[in-house]
Structure formats: C-alpha cells, structure tokens
N, C-alpha and C. Protein backbone atom coordinates (compact mmCIF):
# COMPACT_ATOMS: atom_id res chain seq x y z
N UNK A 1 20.26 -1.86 6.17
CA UNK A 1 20.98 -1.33 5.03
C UNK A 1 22.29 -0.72 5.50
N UNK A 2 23.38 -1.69 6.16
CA UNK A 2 24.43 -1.22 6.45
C UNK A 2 25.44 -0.82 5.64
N UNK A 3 24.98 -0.93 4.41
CA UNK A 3 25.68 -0.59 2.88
C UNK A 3 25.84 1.12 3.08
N UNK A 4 24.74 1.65 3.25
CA UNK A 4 24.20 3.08 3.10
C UNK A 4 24.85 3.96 3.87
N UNK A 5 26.24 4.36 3.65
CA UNK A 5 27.13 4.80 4.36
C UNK A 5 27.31 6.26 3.75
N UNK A 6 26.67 6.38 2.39
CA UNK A 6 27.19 7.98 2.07
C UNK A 6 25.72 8.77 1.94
N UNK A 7 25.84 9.93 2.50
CA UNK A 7 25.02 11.01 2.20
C UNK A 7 25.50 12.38 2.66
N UNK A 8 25.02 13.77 1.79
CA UNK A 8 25.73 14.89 2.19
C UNK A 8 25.12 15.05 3.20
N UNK A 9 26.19 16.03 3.81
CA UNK A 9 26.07 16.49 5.51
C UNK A 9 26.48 18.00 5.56
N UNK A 10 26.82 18.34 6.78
CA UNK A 10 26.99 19.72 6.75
C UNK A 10 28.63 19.87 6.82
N UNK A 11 29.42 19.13 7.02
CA UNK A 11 30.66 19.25 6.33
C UNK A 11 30.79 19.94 4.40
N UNK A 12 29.94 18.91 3.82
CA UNK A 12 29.36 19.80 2.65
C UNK A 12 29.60 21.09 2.34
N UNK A 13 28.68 21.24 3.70
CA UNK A 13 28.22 22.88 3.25
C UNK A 13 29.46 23.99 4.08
N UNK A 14 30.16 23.44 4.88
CA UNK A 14 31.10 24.12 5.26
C UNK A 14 32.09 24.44 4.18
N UNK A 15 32.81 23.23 3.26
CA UNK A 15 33.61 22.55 2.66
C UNK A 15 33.37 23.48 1.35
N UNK A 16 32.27 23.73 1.29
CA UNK A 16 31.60 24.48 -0.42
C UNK A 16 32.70 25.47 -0.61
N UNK A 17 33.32 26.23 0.36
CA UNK A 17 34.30 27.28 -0.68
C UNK A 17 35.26 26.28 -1.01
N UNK A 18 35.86 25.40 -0.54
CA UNK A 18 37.28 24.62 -0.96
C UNK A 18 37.16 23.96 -2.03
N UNK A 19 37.29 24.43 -3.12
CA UNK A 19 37.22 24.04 -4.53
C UNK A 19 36.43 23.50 -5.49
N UNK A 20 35.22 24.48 -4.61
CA UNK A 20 33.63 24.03 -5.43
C UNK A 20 33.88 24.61 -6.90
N UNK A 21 33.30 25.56 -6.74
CA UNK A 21 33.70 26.93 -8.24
C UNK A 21 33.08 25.32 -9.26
N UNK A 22 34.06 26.03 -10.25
CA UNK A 22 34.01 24.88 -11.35
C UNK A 22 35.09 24.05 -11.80
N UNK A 23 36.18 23.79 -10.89
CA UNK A 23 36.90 22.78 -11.02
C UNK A 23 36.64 21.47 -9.97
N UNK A 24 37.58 20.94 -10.57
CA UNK A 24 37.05 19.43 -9.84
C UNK A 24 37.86 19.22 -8.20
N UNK A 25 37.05 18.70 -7.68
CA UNK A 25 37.47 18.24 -6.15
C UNK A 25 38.54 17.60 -6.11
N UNK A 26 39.66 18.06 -5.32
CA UNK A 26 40.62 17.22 -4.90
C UNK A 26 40.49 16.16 -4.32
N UNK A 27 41.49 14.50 -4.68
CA UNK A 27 41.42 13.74 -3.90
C UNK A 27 41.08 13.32 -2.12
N UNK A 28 41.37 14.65 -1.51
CA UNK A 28 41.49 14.81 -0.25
C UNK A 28 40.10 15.97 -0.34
N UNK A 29 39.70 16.15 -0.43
CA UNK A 29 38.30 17.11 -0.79
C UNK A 29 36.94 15.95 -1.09
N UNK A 30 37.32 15.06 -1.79
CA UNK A 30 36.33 14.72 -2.54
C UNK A 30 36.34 13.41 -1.20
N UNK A 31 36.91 12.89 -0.54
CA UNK A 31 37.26 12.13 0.83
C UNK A 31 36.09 12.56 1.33
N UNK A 32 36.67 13.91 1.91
CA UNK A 32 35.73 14.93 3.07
C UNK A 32 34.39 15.05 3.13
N UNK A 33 33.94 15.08 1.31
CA UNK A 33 32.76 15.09 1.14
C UNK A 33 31.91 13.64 1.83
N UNK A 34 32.55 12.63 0.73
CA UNK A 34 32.19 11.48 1.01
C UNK A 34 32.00 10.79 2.43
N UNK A 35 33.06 12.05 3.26
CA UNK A 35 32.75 11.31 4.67
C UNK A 35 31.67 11.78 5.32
N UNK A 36 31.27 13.14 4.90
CA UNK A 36 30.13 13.67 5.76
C UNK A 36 28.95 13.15 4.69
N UNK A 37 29.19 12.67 4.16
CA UNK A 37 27.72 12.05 3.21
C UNK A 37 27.68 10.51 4.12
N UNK A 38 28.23 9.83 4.25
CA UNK A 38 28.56 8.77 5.36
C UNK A 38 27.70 8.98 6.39
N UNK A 39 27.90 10.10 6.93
CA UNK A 39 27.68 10.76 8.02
C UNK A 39 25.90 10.78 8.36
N UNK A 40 25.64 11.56 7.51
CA UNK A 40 24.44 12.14 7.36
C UNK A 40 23.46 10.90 6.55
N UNK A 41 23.93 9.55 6.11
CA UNK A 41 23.64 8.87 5.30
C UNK A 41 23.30 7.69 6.68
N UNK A 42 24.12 7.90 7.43
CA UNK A 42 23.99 6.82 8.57
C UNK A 42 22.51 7.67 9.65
N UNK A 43 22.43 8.79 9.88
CA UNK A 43 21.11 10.08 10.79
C UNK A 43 20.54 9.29 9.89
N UNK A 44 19.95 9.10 8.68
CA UNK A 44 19.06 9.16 7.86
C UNK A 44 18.22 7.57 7.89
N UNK A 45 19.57 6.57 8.36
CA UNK A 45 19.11 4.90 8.11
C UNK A 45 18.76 4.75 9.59
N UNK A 46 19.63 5.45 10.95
CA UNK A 46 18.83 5.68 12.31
C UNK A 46 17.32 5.63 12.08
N UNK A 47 17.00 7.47 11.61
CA UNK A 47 15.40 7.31 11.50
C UNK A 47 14.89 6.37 10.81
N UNK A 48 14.97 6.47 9.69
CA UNK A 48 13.76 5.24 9.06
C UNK A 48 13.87 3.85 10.21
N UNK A 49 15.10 3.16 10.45
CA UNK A 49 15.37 2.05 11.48
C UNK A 49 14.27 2.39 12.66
N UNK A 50 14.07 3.63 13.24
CA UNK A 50 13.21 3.71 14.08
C UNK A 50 11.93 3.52 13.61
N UNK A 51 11.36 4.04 12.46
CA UNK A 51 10.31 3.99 12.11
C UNK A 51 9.66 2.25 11.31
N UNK A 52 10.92 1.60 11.56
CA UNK A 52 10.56 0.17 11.22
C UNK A 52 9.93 -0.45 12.74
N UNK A 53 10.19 0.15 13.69
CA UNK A 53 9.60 0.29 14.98
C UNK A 53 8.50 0.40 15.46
N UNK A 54 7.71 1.16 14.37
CA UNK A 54 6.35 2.36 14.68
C UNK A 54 5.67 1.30 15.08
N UNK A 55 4.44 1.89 15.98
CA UNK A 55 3.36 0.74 16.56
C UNK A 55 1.99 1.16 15.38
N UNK A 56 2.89 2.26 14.47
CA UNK A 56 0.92 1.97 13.34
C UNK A 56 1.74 2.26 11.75
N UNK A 57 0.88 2.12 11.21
CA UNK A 57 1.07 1.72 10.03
C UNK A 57 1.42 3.51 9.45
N UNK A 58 0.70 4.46 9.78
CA UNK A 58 0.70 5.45 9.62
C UNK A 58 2.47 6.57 9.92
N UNK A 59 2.43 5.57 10.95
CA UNK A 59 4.06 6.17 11.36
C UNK A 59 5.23 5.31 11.04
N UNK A 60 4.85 4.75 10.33
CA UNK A 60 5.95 3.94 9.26
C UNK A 60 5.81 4.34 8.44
N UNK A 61 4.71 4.64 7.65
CA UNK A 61 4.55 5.45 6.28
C UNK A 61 5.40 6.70 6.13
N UNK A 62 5.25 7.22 7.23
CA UNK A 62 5.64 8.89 7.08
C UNK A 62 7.37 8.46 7.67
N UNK A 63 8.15 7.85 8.29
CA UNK A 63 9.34 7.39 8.18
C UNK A 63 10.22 6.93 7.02
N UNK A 64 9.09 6.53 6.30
CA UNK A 64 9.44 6.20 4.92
C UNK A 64 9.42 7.47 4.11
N UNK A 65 8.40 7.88 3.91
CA UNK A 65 8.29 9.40 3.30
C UNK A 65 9.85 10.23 3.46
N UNK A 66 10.13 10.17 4.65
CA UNK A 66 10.80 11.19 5.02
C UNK A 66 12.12 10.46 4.54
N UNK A 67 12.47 8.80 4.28
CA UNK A 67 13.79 8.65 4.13
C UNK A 67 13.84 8.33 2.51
N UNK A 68 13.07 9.02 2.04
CA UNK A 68 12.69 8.92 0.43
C UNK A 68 12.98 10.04 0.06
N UNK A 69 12.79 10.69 0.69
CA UNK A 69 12.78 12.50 0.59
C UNK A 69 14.54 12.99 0.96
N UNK A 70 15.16 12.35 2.04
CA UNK A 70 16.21 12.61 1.66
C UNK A 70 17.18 11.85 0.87
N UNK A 71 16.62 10.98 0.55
CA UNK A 71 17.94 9.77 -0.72
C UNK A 71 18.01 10.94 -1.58
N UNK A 72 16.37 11.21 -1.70
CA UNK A 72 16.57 12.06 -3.38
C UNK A 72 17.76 13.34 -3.36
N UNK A 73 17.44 14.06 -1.91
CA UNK A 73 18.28 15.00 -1.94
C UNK A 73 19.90 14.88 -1.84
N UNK A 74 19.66 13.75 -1.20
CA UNK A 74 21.32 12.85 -1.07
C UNK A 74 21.77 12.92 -3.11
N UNK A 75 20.83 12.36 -3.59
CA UNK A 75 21.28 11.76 -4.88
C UNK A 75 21.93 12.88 -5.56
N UNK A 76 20.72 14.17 -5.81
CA UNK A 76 21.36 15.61 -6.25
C UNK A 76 22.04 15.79 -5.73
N UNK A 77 22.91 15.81 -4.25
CA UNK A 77 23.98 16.62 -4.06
C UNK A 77 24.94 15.68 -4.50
N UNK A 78 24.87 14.88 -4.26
CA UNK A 78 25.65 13.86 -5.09
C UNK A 78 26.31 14.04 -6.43
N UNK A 79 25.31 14.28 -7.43
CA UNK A 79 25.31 14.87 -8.79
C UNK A 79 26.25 16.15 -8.47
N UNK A 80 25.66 16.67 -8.28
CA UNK A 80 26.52 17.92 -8.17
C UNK A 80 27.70 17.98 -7.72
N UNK A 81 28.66 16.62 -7.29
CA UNK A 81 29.79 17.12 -6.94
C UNK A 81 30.57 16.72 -7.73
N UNK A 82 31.94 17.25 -8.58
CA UNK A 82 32.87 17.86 -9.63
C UNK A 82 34.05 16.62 -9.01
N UNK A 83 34.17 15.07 -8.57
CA UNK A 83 35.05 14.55 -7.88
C UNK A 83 35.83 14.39 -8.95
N UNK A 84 37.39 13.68 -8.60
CA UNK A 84 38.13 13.45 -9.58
C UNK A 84 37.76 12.81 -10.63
N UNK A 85 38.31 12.92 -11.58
CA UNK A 85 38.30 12.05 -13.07
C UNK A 85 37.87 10.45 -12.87
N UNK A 86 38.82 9.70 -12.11
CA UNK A 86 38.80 8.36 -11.65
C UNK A 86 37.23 8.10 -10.74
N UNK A 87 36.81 9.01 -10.38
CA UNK A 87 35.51 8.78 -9.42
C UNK A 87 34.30 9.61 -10.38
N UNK A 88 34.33 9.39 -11.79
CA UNK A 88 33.20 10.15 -11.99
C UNK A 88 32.08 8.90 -12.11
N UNK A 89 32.25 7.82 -12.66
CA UNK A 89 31.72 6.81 -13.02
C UNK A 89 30.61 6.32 -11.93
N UNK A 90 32.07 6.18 -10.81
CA UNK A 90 31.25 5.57 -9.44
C UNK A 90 30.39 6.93 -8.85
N UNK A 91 31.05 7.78 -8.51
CA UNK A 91 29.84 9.28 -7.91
C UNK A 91 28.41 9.02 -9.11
N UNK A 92 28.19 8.89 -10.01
CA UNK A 92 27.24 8.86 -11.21
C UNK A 92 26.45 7.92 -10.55
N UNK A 93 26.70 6.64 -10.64
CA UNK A 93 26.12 5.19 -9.95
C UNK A 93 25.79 5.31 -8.45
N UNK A 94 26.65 6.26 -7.97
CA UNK A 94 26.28 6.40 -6.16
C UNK A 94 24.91 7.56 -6.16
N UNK A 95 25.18 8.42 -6.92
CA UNK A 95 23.84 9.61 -7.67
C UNK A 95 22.45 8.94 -7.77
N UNK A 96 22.57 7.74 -8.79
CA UNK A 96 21.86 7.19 -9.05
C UNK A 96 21.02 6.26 -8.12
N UNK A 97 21.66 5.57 -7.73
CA UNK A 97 21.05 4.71 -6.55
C UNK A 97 20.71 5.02 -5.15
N UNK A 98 20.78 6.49 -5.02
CA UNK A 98 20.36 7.53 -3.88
C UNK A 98 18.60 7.68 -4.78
N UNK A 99 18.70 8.01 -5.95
CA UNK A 99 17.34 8.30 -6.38
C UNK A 99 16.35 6.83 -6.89
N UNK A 100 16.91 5.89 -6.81
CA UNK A 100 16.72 4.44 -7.07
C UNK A 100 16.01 4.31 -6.01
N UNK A 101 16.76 4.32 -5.08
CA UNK A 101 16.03 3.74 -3.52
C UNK A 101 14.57 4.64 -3.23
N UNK A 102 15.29 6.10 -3.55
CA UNK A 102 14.03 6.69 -2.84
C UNK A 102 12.53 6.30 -3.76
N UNK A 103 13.07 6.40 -5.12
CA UNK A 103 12.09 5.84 -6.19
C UNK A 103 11.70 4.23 -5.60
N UNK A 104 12.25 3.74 -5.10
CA UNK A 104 11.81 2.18 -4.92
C UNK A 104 10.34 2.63 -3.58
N UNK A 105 11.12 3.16 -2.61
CA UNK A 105 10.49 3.27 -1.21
C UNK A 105 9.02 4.32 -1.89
N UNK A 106 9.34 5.07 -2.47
CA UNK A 106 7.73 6.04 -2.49
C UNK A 106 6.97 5.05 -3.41
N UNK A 107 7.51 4.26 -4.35
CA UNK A 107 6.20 3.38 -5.04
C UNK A 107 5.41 1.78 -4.19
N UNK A 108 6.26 1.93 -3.24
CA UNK A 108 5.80 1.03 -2.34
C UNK A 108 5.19 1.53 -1.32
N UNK A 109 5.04 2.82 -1.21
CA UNK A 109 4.46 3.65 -0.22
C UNK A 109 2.93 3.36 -0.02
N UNK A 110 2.32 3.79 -1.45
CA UNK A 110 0.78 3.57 -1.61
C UNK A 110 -0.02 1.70 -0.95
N UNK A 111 0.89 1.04 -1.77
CA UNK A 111 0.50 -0.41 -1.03
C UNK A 111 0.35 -0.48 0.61
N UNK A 112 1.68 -0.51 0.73
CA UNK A 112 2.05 -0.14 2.26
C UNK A 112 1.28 0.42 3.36
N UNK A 113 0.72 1.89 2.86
CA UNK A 113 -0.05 2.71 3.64
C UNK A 113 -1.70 2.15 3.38
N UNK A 114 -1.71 0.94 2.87
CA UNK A 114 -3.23 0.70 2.42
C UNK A 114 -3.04 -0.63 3.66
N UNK A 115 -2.09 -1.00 4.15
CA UNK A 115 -2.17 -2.25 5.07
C UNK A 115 -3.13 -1.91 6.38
N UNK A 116 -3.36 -2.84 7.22
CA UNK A 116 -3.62 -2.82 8.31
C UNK A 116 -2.90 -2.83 9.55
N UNK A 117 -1.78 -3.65 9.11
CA UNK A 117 -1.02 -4.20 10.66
C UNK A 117 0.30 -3.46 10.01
N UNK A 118 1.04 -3.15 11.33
CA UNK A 118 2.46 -2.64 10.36
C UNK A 118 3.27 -4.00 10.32
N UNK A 119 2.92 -5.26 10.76
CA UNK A 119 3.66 -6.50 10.32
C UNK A 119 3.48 -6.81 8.98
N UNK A 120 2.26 -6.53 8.15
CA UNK A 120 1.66 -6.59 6.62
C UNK A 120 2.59 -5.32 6.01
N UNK A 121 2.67 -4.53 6.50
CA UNK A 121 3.57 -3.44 5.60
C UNK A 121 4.70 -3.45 5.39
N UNK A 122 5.43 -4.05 6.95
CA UNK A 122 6.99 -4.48 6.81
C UNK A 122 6.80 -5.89 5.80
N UNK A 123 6.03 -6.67 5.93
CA UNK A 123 6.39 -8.00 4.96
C UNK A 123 6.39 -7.44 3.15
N UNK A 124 5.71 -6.12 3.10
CA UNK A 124 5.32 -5.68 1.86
C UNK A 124 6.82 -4.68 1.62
N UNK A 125 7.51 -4.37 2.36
CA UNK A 125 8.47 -3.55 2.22
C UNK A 125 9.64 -4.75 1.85
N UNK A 126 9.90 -5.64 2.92
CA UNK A 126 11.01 -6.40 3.09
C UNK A 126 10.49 -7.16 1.15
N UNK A 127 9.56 -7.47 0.91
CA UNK A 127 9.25 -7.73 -0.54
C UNK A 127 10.02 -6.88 -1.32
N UNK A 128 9.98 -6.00 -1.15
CA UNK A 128 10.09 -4.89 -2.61
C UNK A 128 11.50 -5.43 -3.23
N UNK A 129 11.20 -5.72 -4.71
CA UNK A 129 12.38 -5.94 -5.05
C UNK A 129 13.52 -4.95 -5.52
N UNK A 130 12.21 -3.73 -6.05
CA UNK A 130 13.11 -2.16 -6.35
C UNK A 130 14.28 -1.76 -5.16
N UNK A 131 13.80 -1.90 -4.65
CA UNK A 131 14.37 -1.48 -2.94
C UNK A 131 15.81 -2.37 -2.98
N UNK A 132 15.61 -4.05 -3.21
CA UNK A 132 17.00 -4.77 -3.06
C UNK A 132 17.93 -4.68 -4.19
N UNK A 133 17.21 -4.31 -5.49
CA UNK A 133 18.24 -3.69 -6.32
C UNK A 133 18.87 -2.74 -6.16
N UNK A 134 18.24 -1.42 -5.71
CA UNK A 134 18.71 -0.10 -5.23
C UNK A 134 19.62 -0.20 -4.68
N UNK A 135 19.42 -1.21 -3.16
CA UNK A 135 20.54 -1.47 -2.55
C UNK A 135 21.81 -2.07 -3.22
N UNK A 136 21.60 -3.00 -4.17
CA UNK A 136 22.21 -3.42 -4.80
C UNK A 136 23.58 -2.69 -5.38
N UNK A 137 22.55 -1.68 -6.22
CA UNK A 137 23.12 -0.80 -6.66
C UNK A 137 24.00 0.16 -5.60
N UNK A 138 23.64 0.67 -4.42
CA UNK A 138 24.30 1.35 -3.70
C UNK A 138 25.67 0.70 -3.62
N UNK A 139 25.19 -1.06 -2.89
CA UNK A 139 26.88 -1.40 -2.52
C UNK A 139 28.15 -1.38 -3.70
N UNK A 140 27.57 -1.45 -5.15
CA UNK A 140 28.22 -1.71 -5.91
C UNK A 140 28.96 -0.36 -6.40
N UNK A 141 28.34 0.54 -6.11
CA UNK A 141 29.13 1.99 -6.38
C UNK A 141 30.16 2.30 -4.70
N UNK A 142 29.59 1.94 -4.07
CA UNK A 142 30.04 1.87 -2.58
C UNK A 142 31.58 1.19 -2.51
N UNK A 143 31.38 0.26 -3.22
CA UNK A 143 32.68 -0.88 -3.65
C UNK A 143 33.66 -0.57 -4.50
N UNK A 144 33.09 0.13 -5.43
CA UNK A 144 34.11 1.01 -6.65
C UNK A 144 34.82 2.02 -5.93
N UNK A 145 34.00 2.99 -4.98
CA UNK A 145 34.73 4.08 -4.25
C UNK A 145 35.27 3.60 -3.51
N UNK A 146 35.34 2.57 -2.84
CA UNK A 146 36.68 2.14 -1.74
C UNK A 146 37.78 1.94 -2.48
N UNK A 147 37.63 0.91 -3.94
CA UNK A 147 38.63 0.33 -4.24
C UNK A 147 39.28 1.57 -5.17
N UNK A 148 38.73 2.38 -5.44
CA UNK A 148 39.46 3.92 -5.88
C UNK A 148 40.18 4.78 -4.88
N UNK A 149 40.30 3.91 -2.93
CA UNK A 149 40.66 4.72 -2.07
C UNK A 149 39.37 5.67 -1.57
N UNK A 150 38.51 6.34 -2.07
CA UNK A 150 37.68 7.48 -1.68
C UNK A 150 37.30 6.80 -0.23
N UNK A 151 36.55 5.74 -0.02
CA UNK A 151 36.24 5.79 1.13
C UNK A 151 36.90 4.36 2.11
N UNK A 152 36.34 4.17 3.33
CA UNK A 152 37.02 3.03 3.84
C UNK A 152 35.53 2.14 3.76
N UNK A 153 34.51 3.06 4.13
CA UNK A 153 33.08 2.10 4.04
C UNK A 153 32.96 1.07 2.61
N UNK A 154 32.26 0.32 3.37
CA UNK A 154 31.09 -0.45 2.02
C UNK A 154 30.10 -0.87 3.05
C-alpha cells in the first residue's frame, strides 16, 4: 500500500499552537501537517508490512489489530484538521478512507484469525475487497491533494 502516505505524526502535535484555535490552516501549515501524517502513515505500513511476515497466524492478527487501530486514529485527526477551503472536500475523503481501511481490516480480522496457516490468512486478506476499495479510496483523495499542491505523494 504505497498509496498510504498520510497519517498524523508528532509534527502535529508540535505544530498545534500555529493556527489550530478555530481558524483554518494555512496553505503552508496545512503542507506541514500533511507531511508528518506521510510520515507517521509510512511507521504504520512498516509495521503491519512486518507483520505480513509473522511465522503464526496469531501475530499477524495482532499486526493487523494494531494497523486498524491507528487508521482510525489517523482518520479523526484527520477530521479534525480546519485545512483550507480548496482542501476541505479532499481532507473529508482522506478522513474517510483512514476509517474505511481500518473498518475493512477489523471485519476481516475474525475470518483471518480463525485460519490455520498464515498463507490461508494472507490469501483471505489479499481477498478482501473492503480493503481494495479503501485503498481505492485513499489514492483518490491522495490524488486530489497533490493536484491542489498540498502534497508531492500519491
């Protein structure tokens, strides 16, 4: 999922006094964000990537868990950020498909964790079609924010 380039990071949380309040993020603000969501969006596709690794079924499960657990939180901070006028549409759709994915990955969880081999779980994952829409959805908000300038990724 080399699409999966944005998630908040601790730039974020540094960044929070520079024009959080209740006005909207500057063009060059709302960048910054997007880059440490990049950032922290790429730590996040590392682990799970490792956990497509695991030698049991059990430690793929919980790799998954854990990169379900942060889309969602990716998605809310997401929501929560005030970007320009021109980027509300795409931040909305990038929101969304942070909680898409993780929604895709935890309902495939239960199947998954019922396999035997983790080759049966990856073939049950690489299935999921929630999951390739999600993605779907990611690149396509991913694509709007470049061509708005916000980022250089897709």
């Amino acid at each position: 999922m080399r699409f999966r380039l944005l998630t908040i990071g601790l730039l974020c949380v540094l960044a929070a006094g520079c024009g959080g309040g209740s006005g909207r993020l500057s063009a060059a603000q709302y960048r910054a964000r997007l880059a440490a969501i990049g950032h922290e969006a790429n730590q996040a596709q590392r682990k799970v990537g490792q956990g497509l690794q695991a030698a049991t079924v059990a430690g793929l499960s919980a790799r998954l868990q854990a990169f379900a657990a942060a889309d969602d939180r990716l998605g809310t901070e997401i929501e929560a950020l005030k970007p320009p006028k021109d980027a509300e549409a795409a931040n909305a759709a990038l929101a969304k498909a942070e909680h898409d994915t993780a929604q895709a990955v935890r309902s495939a969880l239960p199947q998954i964790s019922s396999q035997k081999s983790v080759r049966k779980a990856l073939a049950l994952l690489t299935a999921n079609t929630a999951g390739r829409q999600a993605g779907m959805e990611l690149d396509a908000a991913l694509k709007r924010l470049k061509a708005l300038g916000y980022t250089a990724q897709s």
